[in-house]
N, C-alpha and C. Protein backbone atom coordinates (compact mmCIF):
# COMPACT_ATOMS: atom_id res chain seq x y z
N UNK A 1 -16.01 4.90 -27.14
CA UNK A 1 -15.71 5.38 -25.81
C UNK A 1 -15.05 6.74 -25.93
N UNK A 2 -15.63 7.66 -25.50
CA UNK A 2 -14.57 9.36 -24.95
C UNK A 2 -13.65 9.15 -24.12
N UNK A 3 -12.89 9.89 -24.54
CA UNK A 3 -11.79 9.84 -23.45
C UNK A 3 -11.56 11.63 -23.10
N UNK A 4 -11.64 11.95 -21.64
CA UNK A 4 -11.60 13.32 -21.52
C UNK A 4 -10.24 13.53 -21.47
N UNK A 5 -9.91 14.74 -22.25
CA UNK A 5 -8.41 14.91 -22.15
C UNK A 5 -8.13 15.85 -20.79
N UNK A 6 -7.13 15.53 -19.89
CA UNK A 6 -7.31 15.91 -18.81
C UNK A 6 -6.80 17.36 -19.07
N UNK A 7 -6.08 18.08 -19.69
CA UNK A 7 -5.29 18.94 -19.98
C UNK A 7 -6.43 20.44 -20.54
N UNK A 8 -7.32 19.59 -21.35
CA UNK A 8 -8.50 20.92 -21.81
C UNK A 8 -9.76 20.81 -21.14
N UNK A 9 -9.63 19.37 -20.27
CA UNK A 9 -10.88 19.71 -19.40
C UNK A 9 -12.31 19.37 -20.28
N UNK A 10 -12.33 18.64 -21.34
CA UNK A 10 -13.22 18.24 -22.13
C UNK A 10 -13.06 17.18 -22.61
N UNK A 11 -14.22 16.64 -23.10
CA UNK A 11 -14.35 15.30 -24.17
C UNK A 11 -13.53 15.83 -25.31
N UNK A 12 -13.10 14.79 -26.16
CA UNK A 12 -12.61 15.11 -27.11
C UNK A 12 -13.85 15.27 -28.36
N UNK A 13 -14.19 15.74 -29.16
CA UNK A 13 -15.28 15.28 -30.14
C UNK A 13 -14.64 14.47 -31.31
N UNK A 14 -13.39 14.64 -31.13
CA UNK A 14 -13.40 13.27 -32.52
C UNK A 14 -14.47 12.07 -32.06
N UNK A 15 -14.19 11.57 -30.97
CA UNK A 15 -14.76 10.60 -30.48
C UNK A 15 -16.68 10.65 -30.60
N UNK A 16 -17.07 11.74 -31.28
CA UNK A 16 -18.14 11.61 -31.25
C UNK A 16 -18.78 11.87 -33.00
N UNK A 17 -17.61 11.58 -33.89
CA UNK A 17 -18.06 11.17 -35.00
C UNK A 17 -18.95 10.31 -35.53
N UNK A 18 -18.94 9.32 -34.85
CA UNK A 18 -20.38 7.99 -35.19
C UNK A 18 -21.37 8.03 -34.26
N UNK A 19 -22.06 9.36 -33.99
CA UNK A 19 -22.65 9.33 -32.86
C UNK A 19 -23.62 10.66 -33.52
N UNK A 20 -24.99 10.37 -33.97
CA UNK A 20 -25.69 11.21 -34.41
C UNK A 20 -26.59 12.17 -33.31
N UNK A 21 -25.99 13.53 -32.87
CA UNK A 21 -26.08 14.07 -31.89
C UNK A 21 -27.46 14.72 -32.27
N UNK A 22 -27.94 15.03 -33.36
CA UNK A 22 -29.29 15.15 -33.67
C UNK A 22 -30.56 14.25 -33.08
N UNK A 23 -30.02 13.22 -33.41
CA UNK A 23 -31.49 11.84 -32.97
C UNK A 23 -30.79 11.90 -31.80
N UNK A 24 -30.00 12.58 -30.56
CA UNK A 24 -29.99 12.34 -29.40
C UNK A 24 -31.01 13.48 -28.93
N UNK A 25 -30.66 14.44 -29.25
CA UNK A 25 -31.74 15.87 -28.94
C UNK A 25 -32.47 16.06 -29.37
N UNK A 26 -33.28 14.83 -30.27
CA UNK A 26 -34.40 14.58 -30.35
C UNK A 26 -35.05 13.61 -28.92
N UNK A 27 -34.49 12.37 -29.10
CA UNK A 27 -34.75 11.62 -28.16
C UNK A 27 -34.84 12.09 -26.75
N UNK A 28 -34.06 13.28 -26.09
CA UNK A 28 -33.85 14.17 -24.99
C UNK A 28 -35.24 15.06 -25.14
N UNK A 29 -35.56 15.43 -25.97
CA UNK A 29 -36.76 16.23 -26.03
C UNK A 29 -38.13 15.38 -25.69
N UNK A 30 -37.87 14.43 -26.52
CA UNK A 30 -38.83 13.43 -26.25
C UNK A 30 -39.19 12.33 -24.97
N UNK A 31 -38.10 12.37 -24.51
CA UNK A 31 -37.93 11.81 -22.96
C UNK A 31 -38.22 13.14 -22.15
N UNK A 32 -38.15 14.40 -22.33
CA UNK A 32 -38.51 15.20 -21.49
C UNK A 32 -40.22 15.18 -21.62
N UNK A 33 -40.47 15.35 -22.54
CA UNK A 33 -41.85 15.47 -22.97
C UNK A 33 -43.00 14.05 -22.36
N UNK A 34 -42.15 12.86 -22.16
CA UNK A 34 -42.69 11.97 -21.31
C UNK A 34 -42.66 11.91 -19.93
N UNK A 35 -41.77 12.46 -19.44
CA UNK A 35 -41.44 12.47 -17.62
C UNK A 35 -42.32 13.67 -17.56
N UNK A 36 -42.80 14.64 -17.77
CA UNK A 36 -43.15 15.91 -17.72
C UNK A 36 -45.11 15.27 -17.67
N UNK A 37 -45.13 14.57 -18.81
CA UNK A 37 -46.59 13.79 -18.95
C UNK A 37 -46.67 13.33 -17.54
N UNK A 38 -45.59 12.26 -17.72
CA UNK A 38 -46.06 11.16 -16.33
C UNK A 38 -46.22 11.57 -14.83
N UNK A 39 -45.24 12.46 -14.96
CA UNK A 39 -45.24 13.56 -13.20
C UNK A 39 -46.79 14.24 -13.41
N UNK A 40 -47.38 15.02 -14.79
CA UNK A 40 -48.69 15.43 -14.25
C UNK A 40 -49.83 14.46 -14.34
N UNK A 41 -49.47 13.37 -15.23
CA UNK A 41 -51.01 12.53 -15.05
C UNK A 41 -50.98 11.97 -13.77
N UNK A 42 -49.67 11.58 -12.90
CA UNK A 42 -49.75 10.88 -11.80
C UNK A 42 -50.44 11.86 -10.51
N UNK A 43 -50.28 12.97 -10.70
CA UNK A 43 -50.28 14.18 -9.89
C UNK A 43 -51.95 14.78 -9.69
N UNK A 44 -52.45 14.24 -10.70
CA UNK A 44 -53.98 14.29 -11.67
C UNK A 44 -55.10 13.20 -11.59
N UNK A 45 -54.26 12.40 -11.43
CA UNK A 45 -55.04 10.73 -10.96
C UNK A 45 -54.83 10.19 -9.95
N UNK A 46 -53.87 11.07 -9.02
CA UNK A 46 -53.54 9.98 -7.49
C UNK A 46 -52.80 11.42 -6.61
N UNK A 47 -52.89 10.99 -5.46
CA UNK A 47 -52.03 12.18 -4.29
C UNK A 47 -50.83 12.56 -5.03
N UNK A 48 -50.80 14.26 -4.90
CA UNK A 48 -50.01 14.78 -5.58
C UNK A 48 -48.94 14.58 -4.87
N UNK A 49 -47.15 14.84 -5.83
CA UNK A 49 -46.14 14.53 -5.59
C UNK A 49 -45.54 15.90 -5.62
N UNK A 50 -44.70 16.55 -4.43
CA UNK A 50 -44.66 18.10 -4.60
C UNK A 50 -43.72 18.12 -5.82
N UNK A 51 -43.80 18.92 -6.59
CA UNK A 51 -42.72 19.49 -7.71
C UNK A 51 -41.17 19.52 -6.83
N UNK A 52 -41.16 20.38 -5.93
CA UNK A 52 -39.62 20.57 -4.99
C UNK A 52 -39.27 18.87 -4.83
N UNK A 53 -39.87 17.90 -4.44
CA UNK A 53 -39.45 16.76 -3.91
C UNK A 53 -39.13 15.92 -5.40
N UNK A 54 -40.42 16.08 -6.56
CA UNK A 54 -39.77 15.37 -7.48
C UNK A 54 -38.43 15.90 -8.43
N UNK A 55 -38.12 17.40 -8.00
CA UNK A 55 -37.48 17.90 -9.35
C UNK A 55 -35.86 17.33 -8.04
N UNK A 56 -35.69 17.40 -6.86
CA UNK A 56 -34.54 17.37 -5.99
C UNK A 56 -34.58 15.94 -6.50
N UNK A 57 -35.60 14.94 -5.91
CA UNK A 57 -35.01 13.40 -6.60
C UNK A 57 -34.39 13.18 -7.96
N UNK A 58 -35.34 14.11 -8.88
CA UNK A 58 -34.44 13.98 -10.39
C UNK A 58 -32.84 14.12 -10.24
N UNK A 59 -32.94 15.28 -9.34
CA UNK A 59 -31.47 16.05 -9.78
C UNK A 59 -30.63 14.81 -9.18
N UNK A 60 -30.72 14.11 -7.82
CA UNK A 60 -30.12 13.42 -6.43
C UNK A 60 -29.41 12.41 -7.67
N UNK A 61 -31.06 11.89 -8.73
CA UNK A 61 -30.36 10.09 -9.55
C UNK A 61 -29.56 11.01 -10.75
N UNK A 62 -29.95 11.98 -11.16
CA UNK A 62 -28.51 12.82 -12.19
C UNK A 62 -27.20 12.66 -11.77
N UNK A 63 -27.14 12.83 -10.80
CA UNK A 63 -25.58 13.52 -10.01
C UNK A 63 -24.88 11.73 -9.78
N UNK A 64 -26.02 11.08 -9.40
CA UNK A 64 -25.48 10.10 -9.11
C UNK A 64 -24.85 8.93 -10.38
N UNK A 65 -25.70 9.43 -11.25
CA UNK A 65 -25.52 8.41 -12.38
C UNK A 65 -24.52 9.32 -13.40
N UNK A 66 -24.10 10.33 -12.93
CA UNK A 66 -23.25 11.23 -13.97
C UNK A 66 -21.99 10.77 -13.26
N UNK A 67 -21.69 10.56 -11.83
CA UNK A 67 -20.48 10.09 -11.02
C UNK A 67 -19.90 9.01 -11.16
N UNK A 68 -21.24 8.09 -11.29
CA UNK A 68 -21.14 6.23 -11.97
C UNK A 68 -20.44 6.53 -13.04
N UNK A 69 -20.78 7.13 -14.26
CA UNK A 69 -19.79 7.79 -15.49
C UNK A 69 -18.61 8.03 -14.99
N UNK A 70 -18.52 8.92 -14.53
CA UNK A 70 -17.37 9.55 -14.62
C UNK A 70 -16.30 8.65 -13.32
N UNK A 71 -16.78 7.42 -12.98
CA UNK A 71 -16.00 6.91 -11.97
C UNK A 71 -15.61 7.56 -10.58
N UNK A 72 -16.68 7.81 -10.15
CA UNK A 72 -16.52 8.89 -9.32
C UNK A 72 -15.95 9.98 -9.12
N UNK A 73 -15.23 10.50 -10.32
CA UNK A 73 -14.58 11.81 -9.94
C UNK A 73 -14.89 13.01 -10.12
N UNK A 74 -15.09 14.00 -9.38
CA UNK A 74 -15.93 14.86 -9.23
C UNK A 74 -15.72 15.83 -10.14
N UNK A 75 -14.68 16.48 -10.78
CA UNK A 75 -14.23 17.32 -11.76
C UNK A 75 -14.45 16.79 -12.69
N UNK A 76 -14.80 15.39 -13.79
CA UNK A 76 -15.38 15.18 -14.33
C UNK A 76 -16.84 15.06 -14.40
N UNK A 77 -17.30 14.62 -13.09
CA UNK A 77 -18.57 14.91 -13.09
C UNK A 77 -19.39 16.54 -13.49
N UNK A 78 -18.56 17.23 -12.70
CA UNK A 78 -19.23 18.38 -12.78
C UNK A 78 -19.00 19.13 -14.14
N UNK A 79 -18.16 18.12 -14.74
CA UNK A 79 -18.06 19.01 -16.26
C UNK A 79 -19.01 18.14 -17.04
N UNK A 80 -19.69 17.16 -17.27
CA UNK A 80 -20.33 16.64 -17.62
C UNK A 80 -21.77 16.86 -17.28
N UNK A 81 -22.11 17.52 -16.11
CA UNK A 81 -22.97 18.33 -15.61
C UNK A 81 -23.00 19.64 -16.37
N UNK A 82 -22.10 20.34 -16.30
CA UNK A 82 -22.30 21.75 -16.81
C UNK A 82 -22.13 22.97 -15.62
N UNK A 83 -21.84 21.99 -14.53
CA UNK A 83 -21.62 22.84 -13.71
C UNK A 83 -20.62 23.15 -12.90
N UNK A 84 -20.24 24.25 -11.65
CA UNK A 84 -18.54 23.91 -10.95
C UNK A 84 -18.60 22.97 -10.20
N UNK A 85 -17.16 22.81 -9.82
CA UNK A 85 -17.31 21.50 -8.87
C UNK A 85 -17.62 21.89 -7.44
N UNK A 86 -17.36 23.52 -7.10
CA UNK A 86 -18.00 23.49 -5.85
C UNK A 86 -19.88 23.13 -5.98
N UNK A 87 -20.56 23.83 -6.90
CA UNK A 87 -21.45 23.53 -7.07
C UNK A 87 -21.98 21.94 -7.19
N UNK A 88 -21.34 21.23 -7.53
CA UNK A 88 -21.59 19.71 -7.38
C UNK A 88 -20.82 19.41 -6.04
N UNK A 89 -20.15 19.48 -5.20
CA UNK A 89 -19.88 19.55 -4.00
C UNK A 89 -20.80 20.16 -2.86
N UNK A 90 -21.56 21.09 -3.28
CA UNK A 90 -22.58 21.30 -1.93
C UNK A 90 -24.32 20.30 -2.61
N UNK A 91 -24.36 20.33 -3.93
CA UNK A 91 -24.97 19.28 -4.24
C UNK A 91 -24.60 17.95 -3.13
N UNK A 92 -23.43 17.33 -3.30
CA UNK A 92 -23.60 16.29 -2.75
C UNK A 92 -23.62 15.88 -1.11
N UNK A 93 -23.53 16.72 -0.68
CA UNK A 93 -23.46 17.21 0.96
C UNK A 93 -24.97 17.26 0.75
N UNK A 94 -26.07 17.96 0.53
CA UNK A 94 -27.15 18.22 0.77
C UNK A 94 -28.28 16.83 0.34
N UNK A 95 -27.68 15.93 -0.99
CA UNK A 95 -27.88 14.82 -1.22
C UNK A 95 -27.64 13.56 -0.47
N UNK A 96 -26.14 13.98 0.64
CA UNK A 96 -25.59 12.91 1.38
C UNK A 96 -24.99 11.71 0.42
N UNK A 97 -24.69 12.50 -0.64
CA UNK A 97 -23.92 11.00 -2.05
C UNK A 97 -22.60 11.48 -1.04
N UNK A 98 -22.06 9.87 -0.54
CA UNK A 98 -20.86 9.91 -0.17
C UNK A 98 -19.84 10.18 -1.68
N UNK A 99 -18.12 10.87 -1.41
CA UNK A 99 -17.84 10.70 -2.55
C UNK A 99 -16.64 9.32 -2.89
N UNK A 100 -16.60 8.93 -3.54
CA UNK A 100 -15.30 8.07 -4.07
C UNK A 100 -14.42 8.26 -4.94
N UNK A 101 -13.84 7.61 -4.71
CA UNK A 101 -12.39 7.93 -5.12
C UNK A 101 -12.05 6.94 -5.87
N UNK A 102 -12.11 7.56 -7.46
CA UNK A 102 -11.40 6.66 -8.62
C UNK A 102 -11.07 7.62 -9.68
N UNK A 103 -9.81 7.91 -9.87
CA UNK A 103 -9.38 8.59 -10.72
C UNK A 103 -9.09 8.41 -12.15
N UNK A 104 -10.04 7.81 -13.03
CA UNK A 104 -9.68 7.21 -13.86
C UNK A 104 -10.37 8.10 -14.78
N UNK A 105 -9.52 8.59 -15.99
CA UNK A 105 -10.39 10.33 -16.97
C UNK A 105 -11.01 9.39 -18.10
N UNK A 106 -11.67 8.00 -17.66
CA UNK A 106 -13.05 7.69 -19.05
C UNK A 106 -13.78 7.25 -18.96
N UNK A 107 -14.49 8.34 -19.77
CA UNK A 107 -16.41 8.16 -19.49
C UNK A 107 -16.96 7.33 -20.64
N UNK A 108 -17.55 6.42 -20.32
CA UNK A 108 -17.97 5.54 -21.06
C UNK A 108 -19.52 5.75 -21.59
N UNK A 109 -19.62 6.58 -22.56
CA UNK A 109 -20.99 7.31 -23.45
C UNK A 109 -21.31 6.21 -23.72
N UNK A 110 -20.57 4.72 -24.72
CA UNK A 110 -21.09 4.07 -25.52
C UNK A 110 -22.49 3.47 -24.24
N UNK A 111 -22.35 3.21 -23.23
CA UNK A 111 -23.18 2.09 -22.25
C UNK A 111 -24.04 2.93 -21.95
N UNK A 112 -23.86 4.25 -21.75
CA UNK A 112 -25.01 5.16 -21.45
C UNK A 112 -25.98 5.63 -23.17
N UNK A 113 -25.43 5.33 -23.87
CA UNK A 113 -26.36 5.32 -25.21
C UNK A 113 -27.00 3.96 -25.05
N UNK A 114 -26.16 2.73 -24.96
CA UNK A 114 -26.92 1.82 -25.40
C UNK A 114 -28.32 1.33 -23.91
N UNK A 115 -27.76 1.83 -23.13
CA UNK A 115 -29.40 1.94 -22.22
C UNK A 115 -29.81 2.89 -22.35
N UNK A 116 -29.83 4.05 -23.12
CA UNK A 116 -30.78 4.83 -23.45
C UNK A 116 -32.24 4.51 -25.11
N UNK A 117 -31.07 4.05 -25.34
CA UNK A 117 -32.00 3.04 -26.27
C UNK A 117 -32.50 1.63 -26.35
N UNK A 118 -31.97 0.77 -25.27
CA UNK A 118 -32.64 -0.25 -24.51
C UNK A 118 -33.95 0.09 -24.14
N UNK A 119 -34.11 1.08 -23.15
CA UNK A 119 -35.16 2.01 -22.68
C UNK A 119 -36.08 1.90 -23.78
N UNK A 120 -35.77 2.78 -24.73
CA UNK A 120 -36.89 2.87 -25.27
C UNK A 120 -37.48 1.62 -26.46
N UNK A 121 -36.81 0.53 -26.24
CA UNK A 121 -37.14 -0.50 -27.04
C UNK A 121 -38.52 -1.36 -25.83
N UNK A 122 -38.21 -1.35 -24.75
CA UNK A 122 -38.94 -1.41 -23.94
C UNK A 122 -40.17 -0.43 -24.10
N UNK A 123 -40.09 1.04 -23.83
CA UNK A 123 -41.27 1.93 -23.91
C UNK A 123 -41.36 2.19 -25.39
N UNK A 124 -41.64 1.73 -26.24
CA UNK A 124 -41.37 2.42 -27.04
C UNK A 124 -42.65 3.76 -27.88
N UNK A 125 -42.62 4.68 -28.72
CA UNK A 125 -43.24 5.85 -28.76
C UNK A 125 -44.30 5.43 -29.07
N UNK A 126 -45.23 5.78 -29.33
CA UNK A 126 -46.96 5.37 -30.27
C UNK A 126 -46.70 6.67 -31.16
C-alpha cells in the first residue's frame, strides 16, 4: 500500500520497491494497444462510435476510478492524474461526478494492480 505524504504532495517510492514498474509499462502499452484495436474494429464492423464521445467516456470512468483511489479527495486525485485540481474540478462539473468527502491520504495501488492483472487472466494475450 502507498501512502501519500501529505507534506510533498507525492507517493512515497519506497513503497514501490516490490513493484516492477517495467512489466507495468509494458502491460499499459499493451492495454492501450487493445482498446485502440477494439474502438476501431467495433467502429469497422458496426455503427460508428464518435471518437469525442468515446475518448470523454474514457476520461468520465478515469476520473472516477482515480477518486475511488484516492477516497474521494480531489488533491489527491488530481495528483494521481497528473493534473491541477482546478483542472479536475471543471472536469467534474462537466462530467456531473458529484464530489465526496473523505479525507483519508491512502491510495491503495496494491487492489488496483491486483485487478489489473485479474483482467488479464481473464483476457489473456495470444
Amino acid at each position: 500500500m502507498a501512502v501519500l505524504n501529505r507534506n510533498k504532495n507525492r507517493v512515497d517510492p519506497e513503497d514501490f520497491k516490490n513493484i516492477d514498474l517495467s512489466e507495468i509499462k509494458t502491460d499499459m502499452v499493451d492495454a492501450k494497444s487493445k482498446l485502440i484495436n477494439c474502438y476501431l474494429l467495433r467502429n469497422c464492423t458496426s455503427q460508428n462510435f464518435p471518437m469525442k464521445l468515446f475518448l470523454s467516456s474514457f476520461e468520465e470512468d478515469l476520473i472516477k476510478k482515480a477518486l475511488k483511489i484516492a477516497k474521494g479527495n480531489q488533491k489527491v486525485t488530481s495528483m494521481i492524474l497528473g493534473i491541477k485540481a482546478t483542472t479536475l474540478n471543471e472536469k467534474m462539473k462537466r462530467f456531473q461526478i458529484k464530489e465526496t468527502k473523505d479525507y483519508k491520504f491512502r491510495v491503495e495501488l496494491s487492489s488496483l494492480l491486483e485487478e489489473s492483472y485479474s483482467a488479464e487472466k481473464l483476457h489473456p494475450q495470444k
